[in-house]
C-alpha atoms as a PDB file:
ATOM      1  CA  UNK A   1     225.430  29.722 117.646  1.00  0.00           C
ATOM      2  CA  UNK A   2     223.807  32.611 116.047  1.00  0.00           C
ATOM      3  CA  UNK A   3     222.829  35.521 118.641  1.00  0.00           C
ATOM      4  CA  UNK A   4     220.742  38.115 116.457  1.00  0.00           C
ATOM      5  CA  UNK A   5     218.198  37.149 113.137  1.00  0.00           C
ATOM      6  CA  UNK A   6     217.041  39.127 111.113  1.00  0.00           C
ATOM      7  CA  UNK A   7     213.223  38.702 110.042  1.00  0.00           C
ATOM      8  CA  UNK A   8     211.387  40.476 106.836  1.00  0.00           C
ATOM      9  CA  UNK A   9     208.358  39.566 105.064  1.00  0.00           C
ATOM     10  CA  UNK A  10     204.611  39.028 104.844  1.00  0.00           C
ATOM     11  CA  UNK A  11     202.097  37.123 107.295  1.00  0.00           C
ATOM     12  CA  UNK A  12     199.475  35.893 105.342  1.00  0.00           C
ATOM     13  CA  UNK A  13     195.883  34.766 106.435  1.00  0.00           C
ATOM     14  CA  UNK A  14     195.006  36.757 109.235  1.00  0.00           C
ATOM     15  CA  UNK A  15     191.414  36.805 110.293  1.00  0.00           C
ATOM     16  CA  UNK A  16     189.835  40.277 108.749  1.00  0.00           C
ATOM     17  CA  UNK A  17     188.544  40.691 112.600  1.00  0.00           C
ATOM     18  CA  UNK A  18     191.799  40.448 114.140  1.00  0.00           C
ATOM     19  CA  UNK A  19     193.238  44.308 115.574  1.00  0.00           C
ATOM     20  CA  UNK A  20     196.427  45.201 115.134  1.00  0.00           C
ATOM     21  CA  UNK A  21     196.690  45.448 119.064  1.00  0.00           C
ATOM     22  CA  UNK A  22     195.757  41.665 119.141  1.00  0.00           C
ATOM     23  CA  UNK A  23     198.569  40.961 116.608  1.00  0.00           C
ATOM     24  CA  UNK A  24     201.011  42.486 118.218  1.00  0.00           C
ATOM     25  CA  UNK A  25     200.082  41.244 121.469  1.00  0.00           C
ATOM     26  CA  UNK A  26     200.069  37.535 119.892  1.00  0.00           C
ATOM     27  CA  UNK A  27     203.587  38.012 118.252  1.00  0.00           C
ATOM     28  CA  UNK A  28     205.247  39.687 121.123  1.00  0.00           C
ATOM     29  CA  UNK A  29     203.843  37.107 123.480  1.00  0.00           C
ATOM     30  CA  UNK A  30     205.086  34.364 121.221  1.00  0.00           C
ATOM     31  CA  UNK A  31     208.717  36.158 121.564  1.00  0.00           C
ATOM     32  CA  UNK A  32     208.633  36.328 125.307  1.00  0.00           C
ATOM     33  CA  UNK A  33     207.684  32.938 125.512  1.00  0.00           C
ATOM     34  CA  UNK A  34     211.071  32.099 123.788  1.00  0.00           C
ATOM     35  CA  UNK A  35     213.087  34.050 125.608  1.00  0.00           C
ATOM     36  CA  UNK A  36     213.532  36.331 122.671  1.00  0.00           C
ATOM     37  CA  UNK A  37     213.684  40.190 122.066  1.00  0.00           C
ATOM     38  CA  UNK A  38     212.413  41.807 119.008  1.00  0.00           C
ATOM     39  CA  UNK A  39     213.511  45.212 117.913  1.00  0.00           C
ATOM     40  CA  UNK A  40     211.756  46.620 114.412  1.00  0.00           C
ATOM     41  CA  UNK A  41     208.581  47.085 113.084  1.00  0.00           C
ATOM     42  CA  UNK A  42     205.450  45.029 113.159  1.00  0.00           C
ATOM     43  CA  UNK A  43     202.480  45.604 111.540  1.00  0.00           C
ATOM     44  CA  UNK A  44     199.197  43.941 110.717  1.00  0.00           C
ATOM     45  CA  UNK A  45     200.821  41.159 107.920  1.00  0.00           C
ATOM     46  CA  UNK A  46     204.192  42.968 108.089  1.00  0.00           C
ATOM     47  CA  UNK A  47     206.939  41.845 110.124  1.00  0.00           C
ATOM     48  CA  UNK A  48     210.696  44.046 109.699  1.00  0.00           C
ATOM     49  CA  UNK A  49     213.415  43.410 112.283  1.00  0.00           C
ATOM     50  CA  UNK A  50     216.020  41.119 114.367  1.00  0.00           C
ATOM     51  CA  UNK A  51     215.098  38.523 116.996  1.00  0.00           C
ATOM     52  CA  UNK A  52     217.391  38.457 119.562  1.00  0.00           C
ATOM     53  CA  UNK A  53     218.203  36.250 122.497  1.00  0.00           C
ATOM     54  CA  UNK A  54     217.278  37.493 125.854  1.00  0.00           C
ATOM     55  CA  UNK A  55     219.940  35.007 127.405  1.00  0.00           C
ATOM     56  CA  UNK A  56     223.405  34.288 125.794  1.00  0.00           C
ATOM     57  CA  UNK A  57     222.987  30.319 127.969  1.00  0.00           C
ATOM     58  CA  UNK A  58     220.232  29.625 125.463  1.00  0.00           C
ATOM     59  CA  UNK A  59     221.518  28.511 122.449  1.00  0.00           C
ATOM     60  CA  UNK A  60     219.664  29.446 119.443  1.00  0.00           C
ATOM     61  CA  UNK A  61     220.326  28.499 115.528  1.00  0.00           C
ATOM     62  CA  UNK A  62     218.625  29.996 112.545  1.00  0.00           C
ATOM     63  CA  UNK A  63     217.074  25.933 111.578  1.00  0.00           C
ATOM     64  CA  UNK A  64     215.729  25.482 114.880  1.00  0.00           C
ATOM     65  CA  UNK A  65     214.481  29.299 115.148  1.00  0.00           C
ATOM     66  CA  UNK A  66     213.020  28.843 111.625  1.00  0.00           C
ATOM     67  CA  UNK A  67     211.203  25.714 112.817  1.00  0.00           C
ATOM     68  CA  UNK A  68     209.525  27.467 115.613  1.00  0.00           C
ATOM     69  CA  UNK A  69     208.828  30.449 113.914  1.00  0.00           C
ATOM     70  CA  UNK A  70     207.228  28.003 111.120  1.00  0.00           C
ATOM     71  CA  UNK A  71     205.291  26.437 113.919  1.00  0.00           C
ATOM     72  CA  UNK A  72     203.822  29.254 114.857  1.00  0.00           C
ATOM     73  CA  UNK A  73     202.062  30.589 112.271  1.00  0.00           C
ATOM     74  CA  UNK A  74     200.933  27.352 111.209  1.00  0.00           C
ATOM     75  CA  UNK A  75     199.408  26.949 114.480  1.00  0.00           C
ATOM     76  CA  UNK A  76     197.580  30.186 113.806  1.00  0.00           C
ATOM     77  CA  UNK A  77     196.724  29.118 110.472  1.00  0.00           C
ATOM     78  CA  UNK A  78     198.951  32.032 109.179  1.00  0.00           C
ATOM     79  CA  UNK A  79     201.710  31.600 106.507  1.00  0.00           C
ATOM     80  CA  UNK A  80     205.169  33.571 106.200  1.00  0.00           C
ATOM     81  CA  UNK A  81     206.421  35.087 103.171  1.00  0.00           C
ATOM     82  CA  UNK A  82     209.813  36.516 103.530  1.00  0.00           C
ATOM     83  CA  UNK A  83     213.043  36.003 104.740  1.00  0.00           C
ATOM     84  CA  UNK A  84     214.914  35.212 107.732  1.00  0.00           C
ATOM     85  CA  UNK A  85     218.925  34.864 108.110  1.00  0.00           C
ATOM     86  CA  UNK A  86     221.544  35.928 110.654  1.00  0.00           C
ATOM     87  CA  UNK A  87     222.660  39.331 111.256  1.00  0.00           C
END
């Protein structure tokens, strides 16, 4: 079970009207809702850190993380560019 992931690359396809304050807010939310921590940097189509489980009972692997995190931005018409793998 992998505790910690590591996350670097590009969003692409954000709406040109979108704040950085609303990106944030819609990442970070979509972290909580997972019961996830992220520590790094995120900015507008930049994304630079690890993803880390809030509760060790929760299992989490890098497929199934990479799945959701997939999900995600194709839910928000968004696409990801990068790379994700354990730490």
């Amino acid at each position: 079970m992998v505790r910690e992931l590591e996350i670097r690359g590009c969003i692409r396809g954000l709406s040109p009207e979108m704040t950085e304050e609303e990106f944030w807010n819609k990442m970070i939310d979509f972290v909580e809702r997972n019961n996830w921590s992220f520590g790094g940097r995120m900015e507008m189509e930049q994304i630079c850190g690890c993803i880390s489980q809030v509760s060790p009972d929760l299992p989490m692997n890098i497929n199934e993380f990479k799945q959701i995190f997939i999900g995600f931005m194709e839910h928000n018409n968004w696409s990801f560019d990068g790379d994700i793998k354990e730490c």
